[in-house]
N, C-alpha and C. Protein backbone atom coordinates (compact mmCIF):
# COMPACT_ATOMS: atom_id res chain seq x y z
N UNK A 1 -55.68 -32.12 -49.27
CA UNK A 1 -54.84 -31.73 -48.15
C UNK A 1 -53.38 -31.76 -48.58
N UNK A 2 -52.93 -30.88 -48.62
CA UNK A 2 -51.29 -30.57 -48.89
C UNK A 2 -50.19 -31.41 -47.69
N UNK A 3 -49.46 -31.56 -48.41
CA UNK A 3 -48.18 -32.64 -46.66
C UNK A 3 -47.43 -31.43 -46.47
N UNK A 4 -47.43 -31.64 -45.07
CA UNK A 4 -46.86 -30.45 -44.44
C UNK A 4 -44.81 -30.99 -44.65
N UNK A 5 -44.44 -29.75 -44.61
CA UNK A 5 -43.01 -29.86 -44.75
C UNK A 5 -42.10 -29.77 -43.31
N UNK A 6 -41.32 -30.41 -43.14
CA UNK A 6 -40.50 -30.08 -41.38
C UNK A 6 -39.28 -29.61 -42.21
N UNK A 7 -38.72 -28.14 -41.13
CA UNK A 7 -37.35 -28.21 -41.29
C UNK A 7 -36.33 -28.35 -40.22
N UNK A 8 -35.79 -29.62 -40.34
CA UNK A 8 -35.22 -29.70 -38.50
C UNK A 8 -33.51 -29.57 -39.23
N UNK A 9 -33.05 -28.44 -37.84
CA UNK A 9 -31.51 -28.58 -37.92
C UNK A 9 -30.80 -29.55 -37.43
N UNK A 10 -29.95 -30.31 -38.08
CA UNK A 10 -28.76 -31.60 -37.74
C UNK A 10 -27.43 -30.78 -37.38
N UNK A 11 -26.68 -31.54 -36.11
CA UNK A 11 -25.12 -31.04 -36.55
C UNK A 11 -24.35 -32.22 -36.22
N UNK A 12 -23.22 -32.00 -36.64
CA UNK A 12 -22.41 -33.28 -36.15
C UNK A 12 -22.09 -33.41 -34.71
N UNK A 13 -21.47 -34.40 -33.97
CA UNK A 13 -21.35 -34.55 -32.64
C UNK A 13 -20.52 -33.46 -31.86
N UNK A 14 -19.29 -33.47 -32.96
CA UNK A 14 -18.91 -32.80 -32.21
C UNK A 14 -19.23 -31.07 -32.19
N UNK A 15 -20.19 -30.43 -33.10
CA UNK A 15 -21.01 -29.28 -32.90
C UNK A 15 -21.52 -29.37 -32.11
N UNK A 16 -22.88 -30.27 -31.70
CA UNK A 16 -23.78 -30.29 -30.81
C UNK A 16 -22.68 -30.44 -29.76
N UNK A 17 -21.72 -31.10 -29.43
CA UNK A 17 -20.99 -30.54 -28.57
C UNK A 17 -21.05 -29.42 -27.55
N UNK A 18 -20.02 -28.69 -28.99
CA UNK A 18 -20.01 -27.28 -28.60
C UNK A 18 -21.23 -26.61 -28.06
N UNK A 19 -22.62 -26.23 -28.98
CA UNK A 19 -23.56 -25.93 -29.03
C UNK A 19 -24.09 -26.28 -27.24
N UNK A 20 -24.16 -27.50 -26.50
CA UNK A 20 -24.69 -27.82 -25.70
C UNK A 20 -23.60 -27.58 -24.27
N UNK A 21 -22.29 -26.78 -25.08
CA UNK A 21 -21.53 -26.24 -23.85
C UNK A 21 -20.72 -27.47 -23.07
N UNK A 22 -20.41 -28.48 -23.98
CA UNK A 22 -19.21 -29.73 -23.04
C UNK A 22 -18.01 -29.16 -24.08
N UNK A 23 -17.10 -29.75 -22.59
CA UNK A 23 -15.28 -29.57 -23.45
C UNK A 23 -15.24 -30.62 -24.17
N UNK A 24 -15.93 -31.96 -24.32
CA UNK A 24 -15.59 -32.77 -25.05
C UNK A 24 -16.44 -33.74 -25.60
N UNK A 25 -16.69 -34.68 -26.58
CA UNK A 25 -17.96 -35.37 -26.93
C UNK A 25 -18.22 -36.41 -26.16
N UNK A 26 -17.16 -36.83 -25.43
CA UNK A 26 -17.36 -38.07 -24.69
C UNK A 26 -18.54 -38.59 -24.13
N UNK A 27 -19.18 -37.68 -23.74
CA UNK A 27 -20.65 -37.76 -23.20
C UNK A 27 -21.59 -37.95 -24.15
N UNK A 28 -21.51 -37.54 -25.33
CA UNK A 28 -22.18 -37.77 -26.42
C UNK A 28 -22.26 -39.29 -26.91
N UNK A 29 -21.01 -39.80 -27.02
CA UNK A 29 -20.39 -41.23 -28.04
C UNK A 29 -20.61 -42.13 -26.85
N UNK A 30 -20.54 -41.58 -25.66
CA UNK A 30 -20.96 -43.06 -24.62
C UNK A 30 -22.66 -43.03 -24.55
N UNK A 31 -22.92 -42.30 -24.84
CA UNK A 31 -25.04 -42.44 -24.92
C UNK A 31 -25.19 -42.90 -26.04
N UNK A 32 -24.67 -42.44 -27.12
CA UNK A 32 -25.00 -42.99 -28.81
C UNK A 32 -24.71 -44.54 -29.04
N UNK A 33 -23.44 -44.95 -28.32
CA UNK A 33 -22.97 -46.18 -28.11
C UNK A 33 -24.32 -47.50 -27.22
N UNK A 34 -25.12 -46.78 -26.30
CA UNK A 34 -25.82 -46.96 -25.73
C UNK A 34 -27.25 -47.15 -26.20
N UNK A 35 -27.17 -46.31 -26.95
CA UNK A 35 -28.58 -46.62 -28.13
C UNK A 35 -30.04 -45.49 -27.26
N UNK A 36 -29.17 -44.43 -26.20
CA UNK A 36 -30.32 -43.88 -25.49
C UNK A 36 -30.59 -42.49 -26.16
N UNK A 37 -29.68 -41.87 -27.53
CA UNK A 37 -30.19 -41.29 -28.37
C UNK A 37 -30.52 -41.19 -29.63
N UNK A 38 -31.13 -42.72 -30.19
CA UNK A 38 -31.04 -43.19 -31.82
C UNK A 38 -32.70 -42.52 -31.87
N UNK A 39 -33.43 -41.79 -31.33
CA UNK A 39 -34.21 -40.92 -31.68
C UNK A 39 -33.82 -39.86 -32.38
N UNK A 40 -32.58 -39.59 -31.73
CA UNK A 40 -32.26 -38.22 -32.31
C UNK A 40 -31.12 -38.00 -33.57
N UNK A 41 -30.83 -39.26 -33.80
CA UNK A 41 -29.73 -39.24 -34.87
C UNK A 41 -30.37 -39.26 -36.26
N UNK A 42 -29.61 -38.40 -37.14
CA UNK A 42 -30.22 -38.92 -38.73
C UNK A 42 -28.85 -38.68 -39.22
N UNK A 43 -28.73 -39.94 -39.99
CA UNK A 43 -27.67 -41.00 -40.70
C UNK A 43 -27.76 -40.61 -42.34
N UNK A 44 -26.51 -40.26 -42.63
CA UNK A 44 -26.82 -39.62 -44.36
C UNK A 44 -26.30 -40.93 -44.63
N UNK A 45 -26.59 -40.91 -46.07
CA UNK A 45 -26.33 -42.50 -47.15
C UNK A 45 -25.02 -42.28 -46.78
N UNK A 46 -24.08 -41.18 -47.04
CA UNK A 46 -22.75 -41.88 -46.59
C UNK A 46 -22.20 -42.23 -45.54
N UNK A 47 -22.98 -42.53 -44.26
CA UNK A 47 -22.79 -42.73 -42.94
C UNK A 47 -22.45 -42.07 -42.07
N UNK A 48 -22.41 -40.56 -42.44
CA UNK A 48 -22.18 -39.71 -41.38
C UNK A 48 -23.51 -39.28 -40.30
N UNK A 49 -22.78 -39.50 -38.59
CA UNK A 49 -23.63 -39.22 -38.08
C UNK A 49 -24.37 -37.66 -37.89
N UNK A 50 -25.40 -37.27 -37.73
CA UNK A 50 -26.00 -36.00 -37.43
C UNK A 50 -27.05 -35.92 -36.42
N UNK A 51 -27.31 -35.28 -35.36
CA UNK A 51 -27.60 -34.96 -34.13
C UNK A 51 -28.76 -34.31 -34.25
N UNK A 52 -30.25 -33.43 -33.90
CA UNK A 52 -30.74 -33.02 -34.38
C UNK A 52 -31.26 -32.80 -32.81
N UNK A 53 -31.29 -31.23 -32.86
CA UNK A 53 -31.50 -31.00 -31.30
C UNK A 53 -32.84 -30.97 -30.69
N UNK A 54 -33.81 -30.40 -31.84
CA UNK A 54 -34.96 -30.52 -31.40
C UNK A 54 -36.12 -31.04 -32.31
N UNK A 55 -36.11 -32.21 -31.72
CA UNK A 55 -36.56 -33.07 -32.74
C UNK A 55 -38.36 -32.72 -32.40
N UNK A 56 -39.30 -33.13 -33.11
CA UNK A 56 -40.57 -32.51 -33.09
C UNK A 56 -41.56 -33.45 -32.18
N UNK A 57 -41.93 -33.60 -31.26
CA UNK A 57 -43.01 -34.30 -30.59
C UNK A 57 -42.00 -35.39 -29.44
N UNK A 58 -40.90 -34.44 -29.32
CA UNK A 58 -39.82 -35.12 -28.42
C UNK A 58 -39.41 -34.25 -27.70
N UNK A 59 -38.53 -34.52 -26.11
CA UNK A 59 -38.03 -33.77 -25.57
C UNK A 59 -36.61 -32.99 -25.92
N UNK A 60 -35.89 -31.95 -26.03
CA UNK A 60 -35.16 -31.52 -26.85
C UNK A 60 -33.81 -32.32 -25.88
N UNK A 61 -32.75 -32.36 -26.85
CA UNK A 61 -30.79 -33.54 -26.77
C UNK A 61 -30.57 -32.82 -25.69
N UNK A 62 -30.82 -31.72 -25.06
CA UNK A 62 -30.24 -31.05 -23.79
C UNK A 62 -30.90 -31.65 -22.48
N UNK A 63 -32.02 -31.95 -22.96
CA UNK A 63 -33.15 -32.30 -21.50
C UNK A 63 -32.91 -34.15 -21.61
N UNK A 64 -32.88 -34.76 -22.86
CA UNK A 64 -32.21 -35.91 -22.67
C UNK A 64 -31.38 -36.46 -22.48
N UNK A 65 -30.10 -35.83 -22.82
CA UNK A 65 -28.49 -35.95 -22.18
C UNK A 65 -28.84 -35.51 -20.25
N UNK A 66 -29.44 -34.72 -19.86
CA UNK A 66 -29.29 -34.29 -18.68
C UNK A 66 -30.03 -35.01 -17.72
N UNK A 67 -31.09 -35.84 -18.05
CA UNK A 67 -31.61 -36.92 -17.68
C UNK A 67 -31.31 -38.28 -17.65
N UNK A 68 -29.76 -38.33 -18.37
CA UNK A 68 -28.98 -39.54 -18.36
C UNK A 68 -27.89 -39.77 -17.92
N UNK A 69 -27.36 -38.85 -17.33
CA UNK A 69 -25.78 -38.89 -17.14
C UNK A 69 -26.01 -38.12 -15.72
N UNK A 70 -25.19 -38.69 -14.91
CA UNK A 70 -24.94 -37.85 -13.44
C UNK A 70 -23.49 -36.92 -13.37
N UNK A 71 -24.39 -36.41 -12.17
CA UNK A 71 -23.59 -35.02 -12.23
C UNK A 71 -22.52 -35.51 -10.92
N UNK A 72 -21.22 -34.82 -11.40
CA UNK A 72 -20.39 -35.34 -10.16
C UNK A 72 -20.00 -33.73 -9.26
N UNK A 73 -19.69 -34.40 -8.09
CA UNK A 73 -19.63 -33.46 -7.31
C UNK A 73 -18.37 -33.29 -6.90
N UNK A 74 -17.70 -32.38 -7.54
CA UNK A 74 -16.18 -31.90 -7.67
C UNK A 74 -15.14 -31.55 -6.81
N UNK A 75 -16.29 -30.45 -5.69
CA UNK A 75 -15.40 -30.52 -4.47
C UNK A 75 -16.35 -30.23 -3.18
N UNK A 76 -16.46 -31.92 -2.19
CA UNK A 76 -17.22 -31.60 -0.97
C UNK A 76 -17.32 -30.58 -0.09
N UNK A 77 -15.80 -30.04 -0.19
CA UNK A 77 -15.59 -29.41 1.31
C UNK A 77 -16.34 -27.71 1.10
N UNK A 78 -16.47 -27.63 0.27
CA UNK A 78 -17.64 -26.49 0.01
C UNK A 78 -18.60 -26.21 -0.22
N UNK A 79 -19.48 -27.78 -0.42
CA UNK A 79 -20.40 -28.20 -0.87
C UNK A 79 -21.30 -28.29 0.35
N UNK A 80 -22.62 -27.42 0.44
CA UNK A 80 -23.62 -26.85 1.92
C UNK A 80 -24.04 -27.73 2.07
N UNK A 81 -24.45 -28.81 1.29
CA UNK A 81 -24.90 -30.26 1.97
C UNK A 81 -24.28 -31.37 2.24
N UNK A 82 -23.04 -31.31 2.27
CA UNK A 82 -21.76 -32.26 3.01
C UNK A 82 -22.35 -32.14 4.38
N UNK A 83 -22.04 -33.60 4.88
CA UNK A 83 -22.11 -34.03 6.51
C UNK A 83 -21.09 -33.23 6.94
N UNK A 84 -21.71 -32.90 8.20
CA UNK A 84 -20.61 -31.77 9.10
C UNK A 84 -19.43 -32.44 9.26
N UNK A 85 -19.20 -33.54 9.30
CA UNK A 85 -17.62 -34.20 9.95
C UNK A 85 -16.50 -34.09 8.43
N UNK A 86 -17.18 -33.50 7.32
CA UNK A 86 -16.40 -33.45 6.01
C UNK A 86 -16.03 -32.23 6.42
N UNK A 87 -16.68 -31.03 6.49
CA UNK A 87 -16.79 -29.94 6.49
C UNK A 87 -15.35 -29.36 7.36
């Protein structure tokens, strides 16, 4: 039986960044800090971090960032499910 080969893409934080559409990593470095994406990190010998979006027999960094962080709600007064007395 031959070993099968994986080829998974890594990027740095602040790519996956970009890639995942935030203005900034902040959201990234406060989860990593947190230890709620050391699934998804791979660490080169010289210590640089790398991100790896879809890791294999896991849910992909977009569906796990979005399952961890809340969403804020920017402006009530236009918002259809504000209590009428906001409105």
């Amino acid at each position: 039986m031959k070993a099968k080969s994986f080829e998974i893409e890594a990027f740095t934080i602040s790519e996956t960044a970009k890639k995942l559409g935030y203005k900034s990593t902040r959201t990234i470095y406060t989860l990593l800090n947190k230890d709620i994406l050391e699934d998804y990190v791979y660490l080169t010998q010289s210590g640089r971090v790398y991100l790896i979006l879809e890791p294999p027999n896991l849910p992909t960094l977009a569906e796990k960032i979005a399952a961890n962080i809340q969403y804020k709600i920017s402006n009530q007064n236009t918002d259809n499910t504000a209590p009428s007395y906001i409105k």
